[in-house]
PDB file of N, CA and C in Angstrom:
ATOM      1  N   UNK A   1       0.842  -1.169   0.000  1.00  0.00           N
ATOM      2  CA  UNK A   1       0.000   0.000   0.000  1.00  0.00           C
ATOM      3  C   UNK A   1       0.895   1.243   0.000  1.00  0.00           C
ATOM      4  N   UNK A   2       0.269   2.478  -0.731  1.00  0.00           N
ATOM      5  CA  UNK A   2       1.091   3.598  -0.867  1.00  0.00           C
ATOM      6  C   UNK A   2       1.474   4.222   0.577  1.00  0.00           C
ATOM      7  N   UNK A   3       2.439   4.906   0.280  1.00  0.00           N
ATOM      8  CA  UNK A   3       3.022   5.633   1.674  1.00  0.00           C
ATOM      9  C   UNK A   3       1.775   6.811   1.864  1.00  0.00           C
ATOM     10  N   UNK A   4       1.464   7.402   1.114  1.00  0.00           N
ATOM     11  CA  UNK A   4       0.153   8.396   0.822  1.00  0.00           C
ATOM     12  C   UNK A   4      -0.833   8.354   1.367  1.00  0.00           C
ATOM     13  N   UNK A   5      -1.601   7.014   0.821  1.00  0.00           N
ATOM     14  CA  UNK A   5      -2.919   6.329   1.280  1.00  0.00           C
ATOM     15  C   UNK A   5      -2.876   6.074   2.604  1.00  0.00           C
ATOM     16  N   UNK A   6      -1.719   5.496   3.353  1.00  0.00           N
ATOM     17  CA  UNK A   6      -2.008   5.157   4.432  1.00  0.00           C
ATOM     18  C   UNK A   6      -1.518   6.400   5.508  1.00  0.00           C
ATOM     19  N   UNK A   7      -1.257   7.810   5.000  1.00  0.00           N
ATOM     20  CA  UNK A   7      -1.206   8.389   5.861  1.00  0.00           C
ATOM     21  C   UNK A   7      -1.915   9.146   5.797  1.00  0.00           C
ATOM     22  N   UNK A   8      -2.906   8.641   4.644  1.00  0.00           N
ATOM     23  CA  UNK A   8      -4.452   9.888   4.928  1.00  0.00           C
ATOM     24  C   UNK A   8      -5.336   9.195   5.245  1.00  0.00           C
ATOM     25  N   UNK A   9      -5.612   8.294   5.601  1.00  0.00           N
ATOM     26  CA  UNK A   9      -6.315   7.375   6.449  1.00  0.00           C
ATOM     27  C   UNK A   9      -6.102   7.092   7.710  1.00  0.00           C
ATOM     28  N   UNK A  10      -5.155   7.636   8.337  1.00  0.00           N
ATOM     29  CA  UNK A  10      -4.633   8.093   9.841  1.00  0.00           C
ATOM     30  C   UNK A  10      -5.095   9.042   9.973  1.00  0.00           C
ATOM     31  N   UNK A  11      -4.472  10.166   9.269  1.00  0.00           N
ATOM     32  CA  UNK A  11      -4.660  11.880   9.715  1.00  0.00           C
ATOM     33  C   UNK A  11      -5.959  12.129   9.634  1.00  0.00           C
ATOM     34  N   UNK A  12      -6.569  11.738   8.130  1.00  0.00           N
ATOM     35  CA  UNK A  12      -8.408  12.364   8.108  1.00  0.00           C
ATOM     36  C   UNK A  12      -9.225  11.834   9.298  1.00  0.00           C
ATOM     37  N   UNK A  13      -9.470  10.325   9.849  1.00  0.00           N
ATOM     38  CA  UNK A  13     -10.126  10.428  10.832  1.00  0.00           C
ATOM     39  C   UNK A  13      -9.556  11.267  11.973  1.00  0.00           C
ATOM     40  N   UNK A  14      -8.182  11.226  12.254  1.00  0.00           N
ATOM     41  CA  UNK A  14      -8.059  12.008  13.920  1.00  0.00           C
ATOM     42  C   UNK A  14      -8.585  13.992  13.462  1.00  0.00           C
ATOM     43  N   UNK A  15      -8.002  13.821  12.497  1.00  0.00           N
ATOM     44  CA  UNK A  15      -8.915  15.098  12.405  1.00  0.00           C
ATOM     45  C   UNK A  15     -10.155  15.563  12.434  1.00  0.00           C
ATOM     46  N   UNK A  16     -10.893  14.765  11.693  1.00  0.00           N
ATOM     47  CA  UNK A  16     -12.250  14.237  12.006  1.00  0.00           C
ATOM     48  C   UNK A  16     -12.872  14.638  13.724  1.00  0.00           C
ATOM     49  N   UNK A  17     -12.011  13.606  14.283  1.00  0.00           N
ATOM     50  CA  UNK A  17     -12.193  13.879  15.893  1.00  0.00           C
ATOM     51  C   UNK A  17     -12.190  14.819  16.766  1.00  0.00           C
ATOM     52  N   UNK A  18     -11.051  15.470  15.846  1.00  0.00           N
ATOM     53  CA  UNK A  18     -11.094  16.818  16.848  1.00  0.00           C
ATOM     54  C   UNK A  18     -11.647  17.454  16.431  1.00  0.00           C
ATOM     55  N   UNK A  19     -11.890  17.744  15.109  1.00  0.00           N
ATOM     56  CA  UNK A  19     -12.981  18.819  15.020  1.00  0.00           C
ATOM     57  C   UNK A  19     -14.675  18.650  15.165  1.00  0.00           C
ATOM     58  N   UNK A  20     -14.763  17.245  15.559  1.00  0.00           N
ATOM     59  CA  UNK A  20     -16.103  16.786  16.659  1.00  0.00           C
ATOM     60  C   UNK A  20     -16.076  17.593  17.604  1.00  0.00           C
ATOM     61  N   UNK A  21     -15.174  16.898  18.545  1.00  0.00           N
ATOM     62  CA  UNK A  21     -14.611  17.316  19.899  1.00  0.00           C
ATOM     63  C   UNK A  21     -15.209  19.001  20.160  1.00  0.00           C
ATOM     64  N   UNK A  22     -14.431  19.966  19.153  1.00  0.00           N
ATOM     65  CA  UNK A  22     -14.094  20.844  19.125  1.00  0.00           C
ATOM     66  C   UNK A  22     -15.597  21.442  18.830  1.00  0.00           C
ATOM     67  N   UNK A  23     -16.307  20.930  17.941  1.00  0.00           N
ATOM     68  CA  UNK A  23     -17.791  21.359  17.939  1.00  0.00           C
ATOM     69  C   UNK A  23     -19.078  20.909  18.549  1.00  0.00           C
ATOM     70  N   UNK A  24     -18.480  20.668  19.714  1.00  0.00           N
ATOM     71  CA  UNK A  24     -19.518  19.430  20.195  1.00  0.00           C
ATOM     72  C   UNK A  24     -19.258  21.344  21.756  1.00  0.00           C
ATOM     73  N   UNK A  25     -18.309  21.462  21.433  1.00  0.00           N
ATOM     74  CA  UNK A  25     -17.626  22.499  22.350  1.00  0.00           C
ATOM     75  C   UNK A  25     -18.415  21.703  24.478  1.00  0.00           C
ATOM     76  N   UNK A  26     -17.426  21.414  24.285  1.00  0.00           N
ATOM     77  CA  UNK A  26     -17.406  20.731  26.246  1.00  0.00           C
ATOM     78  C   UNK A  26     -16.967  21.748  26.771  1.00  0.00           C
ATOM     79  N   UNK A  27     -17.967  21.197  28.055  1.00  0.00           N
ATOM     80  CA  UNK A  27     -17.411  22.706  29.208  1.00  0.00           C
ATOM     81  C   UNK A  27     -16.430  22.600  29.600  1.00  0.00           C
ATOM     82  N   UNK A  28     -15.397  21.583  29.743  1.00  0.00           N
ATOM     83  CA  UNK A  28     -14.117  21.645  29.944  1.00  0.00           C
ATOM     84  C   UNK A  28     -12.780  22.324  29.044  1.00  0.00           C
ATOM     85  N   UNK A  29     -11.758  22.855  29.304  1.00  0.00           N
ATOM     86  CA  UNK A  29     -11.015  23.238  28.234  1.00  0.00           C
ATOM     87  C   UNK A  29      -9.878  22.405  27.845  1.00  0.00           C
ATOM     88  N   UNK A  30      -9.756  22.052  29.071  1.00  0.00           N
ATOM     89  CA  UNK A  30      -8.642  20.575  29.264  1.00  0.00           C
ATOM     90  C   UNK A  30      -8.733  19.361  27.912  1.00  0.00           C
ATOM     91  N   UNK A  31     -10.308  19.016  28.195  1.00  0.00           N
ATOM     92  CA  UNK A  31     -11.124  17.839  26.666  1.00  0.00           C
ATOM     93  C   UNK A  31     -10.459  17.833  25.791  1.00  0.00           C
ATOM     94  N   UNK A  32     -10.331  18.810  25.083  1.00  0.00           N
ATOM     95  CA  UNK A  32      -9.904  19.270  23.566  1.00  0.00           C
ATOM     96  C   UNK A  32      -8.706  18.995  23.599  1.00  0.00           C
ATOM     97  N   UNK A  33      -7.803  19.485  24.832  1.00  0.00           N
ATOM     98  CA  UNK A  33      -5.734  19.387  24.643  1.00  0.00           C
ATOM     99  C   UNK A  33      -6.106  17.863  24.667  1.00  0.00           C
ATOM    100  N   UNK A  34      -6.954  17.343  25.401  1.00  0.00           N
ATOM    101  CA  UNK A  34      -6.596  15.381  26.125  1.00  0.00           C
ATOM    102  C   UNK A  34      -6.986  14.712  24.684  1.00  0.00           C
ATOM    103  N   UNK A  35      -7.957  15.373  23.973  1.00  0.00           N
ATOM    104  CA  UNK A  35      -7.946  15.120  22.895  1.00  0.00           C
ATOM    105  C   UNK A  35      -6.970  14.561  21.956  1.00  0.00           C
ATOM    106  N   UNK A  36      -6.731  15.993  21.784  1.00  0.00           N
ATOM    107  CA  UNK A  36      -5.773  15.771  20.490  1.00  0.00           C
ATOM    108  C   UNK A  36      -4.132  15.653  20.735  1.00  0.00           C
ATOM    109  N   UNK A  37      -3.933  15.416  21.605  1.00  0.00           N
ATOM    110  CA  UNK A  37      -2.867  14.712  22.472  1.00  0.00           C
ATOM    111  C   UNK A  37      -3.167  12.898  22.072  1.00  0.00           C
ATOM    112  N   UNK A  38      -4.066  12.888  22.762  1.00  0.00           N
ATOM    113  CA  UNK A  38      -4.743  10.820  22.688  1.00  0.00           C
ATOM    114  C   UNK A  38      -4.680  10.762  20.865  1.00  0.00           C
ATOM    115  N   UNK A  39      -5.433  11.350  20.354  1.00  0.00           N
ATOM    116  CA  UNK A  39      -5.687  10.991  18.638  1.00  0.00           C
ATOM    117  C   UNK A  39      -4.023  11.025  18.095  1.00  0.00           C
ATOM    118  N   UNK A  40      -3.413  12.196  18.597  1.00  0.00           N
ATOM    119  CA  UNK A  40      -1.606  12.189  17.592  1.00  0.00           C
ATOM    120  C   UNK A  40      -1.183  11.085  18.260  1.00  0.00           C
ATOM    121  N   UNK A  41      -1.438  10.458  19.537  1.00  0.00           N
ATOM    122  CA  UNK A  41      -0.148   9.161  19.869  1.00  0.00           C
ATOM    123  C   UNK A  41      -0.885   8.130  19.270  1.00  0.00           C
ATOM    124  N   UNK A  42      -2.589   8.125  18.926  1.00  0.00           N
ATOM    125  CA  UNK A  42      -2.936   6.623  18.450  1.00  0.00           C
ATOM    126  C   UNK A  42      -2.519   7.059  16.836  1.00  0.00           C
ATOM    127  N   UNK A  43      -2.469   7.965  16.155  1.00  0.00           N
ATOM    128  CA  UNK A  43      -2.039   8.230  14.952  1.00  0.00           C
ATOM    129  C   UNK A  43      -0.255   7.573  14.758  1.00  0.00           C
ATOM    130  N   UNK A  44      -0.137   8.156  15.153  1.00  0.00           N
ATOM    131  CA  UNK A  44       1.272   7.490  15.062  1.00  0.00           C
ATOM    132  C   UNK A  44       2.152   5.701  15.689  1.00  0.00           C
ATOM    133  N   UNK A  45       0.918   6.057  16.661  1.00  0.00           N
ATOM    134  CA  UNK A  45       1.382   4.072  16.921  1.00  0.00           C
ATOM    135  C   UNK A  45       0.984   3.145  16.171  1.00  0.00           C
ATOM    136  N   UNK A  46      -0.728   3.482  15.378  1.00  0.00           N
ATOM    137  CA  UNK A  46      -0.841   3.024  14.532  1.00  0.00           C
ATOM    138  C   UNK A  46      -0.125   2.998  12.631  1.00  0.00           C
ATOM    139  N   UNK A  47       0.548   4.650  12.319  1.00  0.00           N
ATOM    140  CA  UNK A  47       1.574   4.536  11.464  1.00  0.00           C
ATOM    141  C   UNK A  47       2.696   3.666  11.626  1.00  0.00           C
ATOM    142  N   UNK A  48       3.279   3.643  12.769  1.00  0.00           N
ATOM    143  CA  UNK A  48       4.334   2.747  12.728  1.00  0.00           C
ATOM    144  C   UNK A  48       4.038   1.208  12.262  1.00  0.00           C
ATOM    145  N   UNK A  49       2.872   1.184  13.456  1.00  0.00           N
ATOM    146  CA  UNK A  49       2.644  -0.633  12.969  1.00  0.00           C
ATOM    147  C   UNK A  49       2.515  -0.925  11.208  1.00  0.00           C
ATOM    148  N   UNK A  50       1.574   0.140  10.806  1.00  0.00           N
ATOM    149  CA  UNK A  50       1.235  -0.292   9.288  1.00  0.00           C
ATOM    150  C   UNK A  50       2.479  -0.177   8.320  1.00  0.00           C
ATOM    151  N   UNK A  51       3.536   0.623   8.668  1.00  0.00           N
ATOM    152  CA  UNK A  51       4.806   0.831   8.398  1.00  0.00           C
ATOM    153  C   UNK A  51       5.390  -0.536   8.183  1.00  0.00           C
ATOM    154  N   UNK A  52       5.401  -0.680   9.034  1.00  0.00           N
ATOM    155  CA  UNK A  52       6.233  -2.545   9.677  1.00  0.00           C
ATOM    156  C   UNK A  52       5.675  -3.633   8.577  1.00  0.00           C
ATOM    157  N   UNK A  53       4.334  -2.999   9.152  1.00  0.00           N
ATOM    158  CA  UNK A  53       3.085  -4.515   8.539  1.00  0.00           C
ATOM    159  C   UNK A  53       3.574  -4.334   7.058  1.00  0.00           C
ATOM    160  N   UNK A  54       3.851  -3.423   6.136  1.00  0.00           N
ATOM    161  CA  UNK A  54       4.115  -3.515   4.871  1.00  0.00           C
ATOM    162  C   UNK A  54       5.169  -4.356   4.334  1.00  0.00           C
ATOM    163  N   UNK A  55       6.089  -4.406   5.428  1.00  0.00           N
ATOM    164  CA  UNK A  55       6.959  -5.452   4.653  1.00  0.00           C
ATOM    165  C   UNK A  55       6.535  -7.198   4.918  1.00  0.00           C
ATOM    166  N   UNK A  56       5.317  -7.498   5.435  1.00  0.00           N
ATOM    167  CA  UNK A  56       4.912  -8.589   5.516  1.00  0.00           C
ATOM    168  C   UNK A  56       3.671  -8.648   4.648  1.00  0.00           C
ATOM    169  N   UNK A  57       3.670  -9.714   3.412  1.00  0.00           N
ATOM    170  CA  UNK A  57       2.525  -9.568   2.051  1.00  0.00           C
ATOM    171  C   UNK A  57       1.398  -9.820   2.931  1.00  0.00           C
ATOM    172  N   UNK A  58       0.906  -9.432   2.335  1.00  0.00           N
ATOM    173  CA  UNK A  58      -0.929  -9.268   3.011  1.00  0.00           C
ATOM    174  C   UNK A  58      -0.976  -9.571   4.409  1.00  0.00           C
ATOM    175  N   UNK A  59      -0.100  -8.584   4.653  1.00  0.00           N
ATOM    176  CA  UNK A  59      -0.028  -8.317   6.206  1.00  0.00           C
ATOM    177  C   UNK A  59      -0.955  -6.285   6.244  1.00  0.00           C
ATOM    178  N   UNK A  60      -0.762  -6.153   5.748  1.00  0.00           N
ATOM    179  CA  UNK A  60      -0.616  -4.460   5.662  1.00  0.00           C
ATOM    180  C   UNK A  60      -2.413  -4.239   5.004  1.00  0.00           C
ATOM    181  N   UNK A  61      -2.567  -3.283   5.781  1.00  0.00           N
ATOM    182  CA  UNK A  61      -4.170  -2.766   6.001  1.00  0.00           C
ATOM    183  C   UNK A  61      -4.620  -2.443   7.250  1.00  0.00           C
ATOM    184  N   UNK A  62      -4.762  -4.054   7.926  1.00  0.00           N
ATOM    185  CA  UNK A  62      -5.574  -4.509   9.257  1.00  0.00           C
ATOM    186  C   UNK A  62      -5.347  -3.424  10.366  1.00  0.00           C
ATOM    187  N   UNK A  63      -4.983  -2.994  10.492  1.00  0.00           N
ATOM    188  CA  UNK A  63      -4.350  -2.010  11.447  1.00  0.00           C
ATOM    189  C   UNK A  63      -5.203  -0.591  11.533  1.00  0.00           C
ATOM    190  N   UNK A  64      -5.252  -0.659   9.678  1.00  0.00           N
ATOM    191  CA  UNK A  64      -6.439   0.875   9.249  1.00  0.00           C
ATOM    192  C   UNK A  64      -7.941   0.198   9.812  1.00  0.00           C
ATOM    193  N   UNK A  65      -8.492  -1.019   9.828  1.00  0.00           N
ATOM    194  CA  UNK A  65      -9.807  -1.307  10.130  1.00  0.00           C
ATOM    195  C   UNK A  65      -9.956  -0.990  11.704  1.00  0.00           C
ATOM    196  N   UNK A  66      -8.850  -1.600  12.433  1.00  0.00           N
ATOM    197  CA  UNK A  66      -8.906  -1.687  14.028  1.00  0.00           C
ATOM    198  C   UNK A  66      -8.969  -0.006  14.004  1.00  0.00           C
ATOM    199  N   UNK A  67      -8.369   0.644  13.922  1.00  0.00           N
ATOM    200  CA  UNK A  67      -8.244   2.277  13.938  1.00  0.00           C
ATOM    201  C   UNK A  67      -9.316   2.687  13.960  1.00  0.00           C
ATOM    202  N   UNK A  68     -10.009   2.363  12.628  1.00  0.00           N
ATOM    203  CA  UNK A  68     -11.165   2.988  12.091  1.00  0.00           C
ATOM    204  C   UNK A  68     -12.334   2.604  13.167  1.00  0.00           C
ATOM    205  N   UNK A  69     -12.433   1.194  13.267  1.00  0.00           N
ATOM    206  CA  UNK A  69     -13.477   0.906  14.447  1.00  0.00           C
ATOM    207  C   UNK A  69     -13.364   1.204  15.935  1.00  0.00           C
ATOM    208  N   UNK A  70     -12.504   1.840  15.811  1.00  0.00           N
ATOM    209  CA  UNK A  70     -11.760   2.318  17.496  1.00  0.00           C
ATOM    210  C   UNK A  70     -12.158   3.502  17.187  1.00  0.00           C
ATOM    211  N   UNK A  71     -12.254   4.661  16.354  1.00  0.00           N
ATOM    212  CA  UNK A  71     -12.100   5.847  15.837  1.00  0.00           C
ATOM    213  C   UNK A  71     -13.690   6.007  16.029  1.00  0.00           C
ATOM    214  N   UNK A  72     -14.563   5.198  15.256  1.00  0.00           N
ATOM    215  CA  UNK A  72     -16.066   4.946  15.441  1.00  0.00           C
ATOM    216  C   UNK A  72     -16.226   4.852  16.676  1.00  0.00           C
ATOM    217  N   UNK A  73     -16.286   4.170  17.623  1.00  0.00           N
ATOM    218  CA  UNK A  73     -16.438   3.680  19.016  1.00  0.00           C
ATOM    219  C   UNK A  73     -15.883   5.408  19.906  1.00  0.00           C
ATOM    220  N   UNK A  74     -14.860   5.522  19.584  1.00  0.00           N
ATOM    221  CA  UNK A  74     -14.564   7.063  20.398  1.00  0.00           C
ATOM    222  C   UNK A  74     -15.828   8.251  19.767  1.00  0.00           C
ATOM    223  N   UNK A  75     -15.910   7.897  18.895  1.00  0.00           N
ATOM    224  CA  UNK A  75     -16.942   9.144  18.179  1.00  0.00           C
ATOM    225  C   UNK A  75     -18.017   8.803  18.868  1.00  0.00           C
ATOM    226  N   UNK A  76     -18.360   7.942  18.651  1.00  0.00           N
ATOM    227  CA  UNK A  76     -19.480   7.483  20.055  1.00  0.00           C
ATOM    228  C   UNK A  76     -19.845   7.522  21.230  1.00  0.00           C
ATOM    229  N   UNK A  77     -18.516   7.551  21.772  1.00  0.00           N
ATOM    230  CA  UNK A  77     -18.374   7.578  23.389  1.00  0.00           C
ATOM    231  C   UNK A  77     -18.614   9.328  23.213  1.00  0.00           C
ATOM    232  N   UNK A  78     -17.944  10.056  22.452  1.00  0.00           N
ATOM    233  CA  UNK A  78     -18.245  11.616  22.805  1.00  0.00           C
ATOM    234  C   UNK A  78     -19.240  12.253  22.266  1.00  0.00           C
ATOM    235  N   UNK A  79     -20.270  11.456  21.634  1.00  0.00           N
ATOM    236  CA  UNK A  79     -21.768  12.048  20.929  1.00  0.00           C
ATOM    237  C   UNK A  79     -22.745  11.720  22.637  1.00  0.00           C
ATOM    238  N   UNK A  80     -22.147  10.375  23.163  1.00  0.00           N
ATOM    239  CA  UNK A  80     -22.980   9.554  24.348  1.00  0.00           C
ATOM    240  C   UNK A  80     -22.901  11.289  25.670  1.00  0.00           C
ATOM    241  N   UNK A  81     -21.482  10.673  25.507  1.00  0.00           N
ATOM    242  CA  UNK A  81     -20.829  11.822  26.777  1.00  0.00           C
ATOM    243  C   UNK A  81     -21.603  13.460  26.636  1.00  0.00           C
ATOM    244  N   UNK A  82     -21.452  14.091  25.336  1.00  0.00           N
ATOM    245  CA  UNK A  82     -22.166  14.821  25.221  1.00  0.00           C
ATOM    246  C   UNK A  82     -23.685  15.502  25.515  1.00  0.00           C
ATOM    247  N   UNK A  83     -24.213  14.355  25.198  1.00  0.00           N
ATOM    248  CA  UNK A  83     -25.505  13.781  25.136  1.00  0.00           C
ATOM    249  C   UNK A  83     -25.756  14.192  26.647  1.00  0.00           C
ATOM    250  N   UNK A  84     -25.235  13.211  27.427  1.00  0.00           N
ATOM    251  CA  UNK A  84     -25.564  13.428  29.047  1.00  0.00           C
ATOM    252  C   UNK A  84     -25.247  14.304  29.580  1.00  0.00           C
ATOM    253  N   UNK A  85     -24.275  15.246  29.200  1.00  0.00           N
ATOM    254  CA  UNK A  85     -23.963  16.523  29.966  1.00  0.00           C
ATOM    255  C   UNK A  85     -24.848  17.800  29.750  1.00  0.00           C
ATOM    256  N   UNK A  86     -25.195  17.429  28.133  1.00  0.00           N
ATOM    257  CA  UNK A  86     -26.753  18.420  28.457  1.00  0.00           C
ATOM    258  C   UNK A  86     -27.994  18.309  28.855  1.00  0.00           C
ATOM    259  N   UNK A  87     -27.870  16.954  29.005  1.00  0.00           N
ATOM    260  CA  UNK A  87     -29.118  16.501  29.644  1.00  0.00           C
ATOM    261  C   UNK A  87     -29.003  17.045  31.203  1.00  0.00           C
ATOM    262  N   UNK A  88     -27.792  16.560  31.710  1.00  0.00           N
ATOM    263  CA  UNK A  88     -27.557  17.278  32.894  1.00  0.00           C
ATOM    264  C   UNK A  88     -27.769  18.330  33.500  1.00  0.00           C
ATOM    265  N   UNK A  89     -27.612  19.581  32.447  1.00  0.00           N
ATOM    266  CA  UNK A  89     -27.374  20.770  32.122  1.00  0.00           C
ATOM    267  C   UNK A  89     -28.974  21.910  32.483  1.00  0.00           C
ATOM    268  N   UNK A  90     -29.437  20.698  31.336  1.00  0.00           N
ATOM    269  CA  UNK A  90     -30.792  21.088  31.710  1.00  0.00           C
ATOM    270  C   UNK A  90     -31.756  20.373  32.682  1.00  0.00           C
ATOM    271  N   UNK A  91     -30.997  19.959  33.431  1.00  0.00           N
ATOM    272  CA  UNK A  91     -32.301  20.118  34.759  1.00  0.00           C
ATOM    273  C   UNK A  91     -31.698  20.124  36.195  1.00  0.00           C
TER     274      UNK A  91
END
């Protein structure tokens, strides 16, 4: 797989995230740094692995699915989280 492809398939979702994060706007200010702090180290632990994984044949991908469904699952947890803090909010 291209060096290209697989590093815009890292970067677009964490970006993705933060600019959730970022419009979802939490009353905390801290959220957003813990954020995008957490998304650049899973960005890059996951570049390395897929890095590696390329020199093993049809080894290289799997790494973008786990990401991606981890990436889904966090988007989730902060639509949920969201969710309850205005519920909170308002009453």
């Amino acid at each position: 797989m291209d060096l290209k492809i697989i590093f815009l398939f890292f970067v677009l979702p964490c970006l993705g995230i933060i600019f959730l994060t970022w419009l979802l706007r939490f009353p905390w200010s801290w959220l957003l740094k813990t954020v995008i702090v957490f998304e650049i180290v899973i960005a890059i632990l996951a570049f390395v692995i897929e890095l590696d994984a390329r020199k093993t044949p049809g080894n290289s991908g799997w790494i973008m699915i786990f990401t991606a469904v981890f990436q889904f699952c966090f988007l989730l947890f902060l639509l949920i989280a969201r969710i309850v803090i205005w519920m909170d909010d308002k009453s």
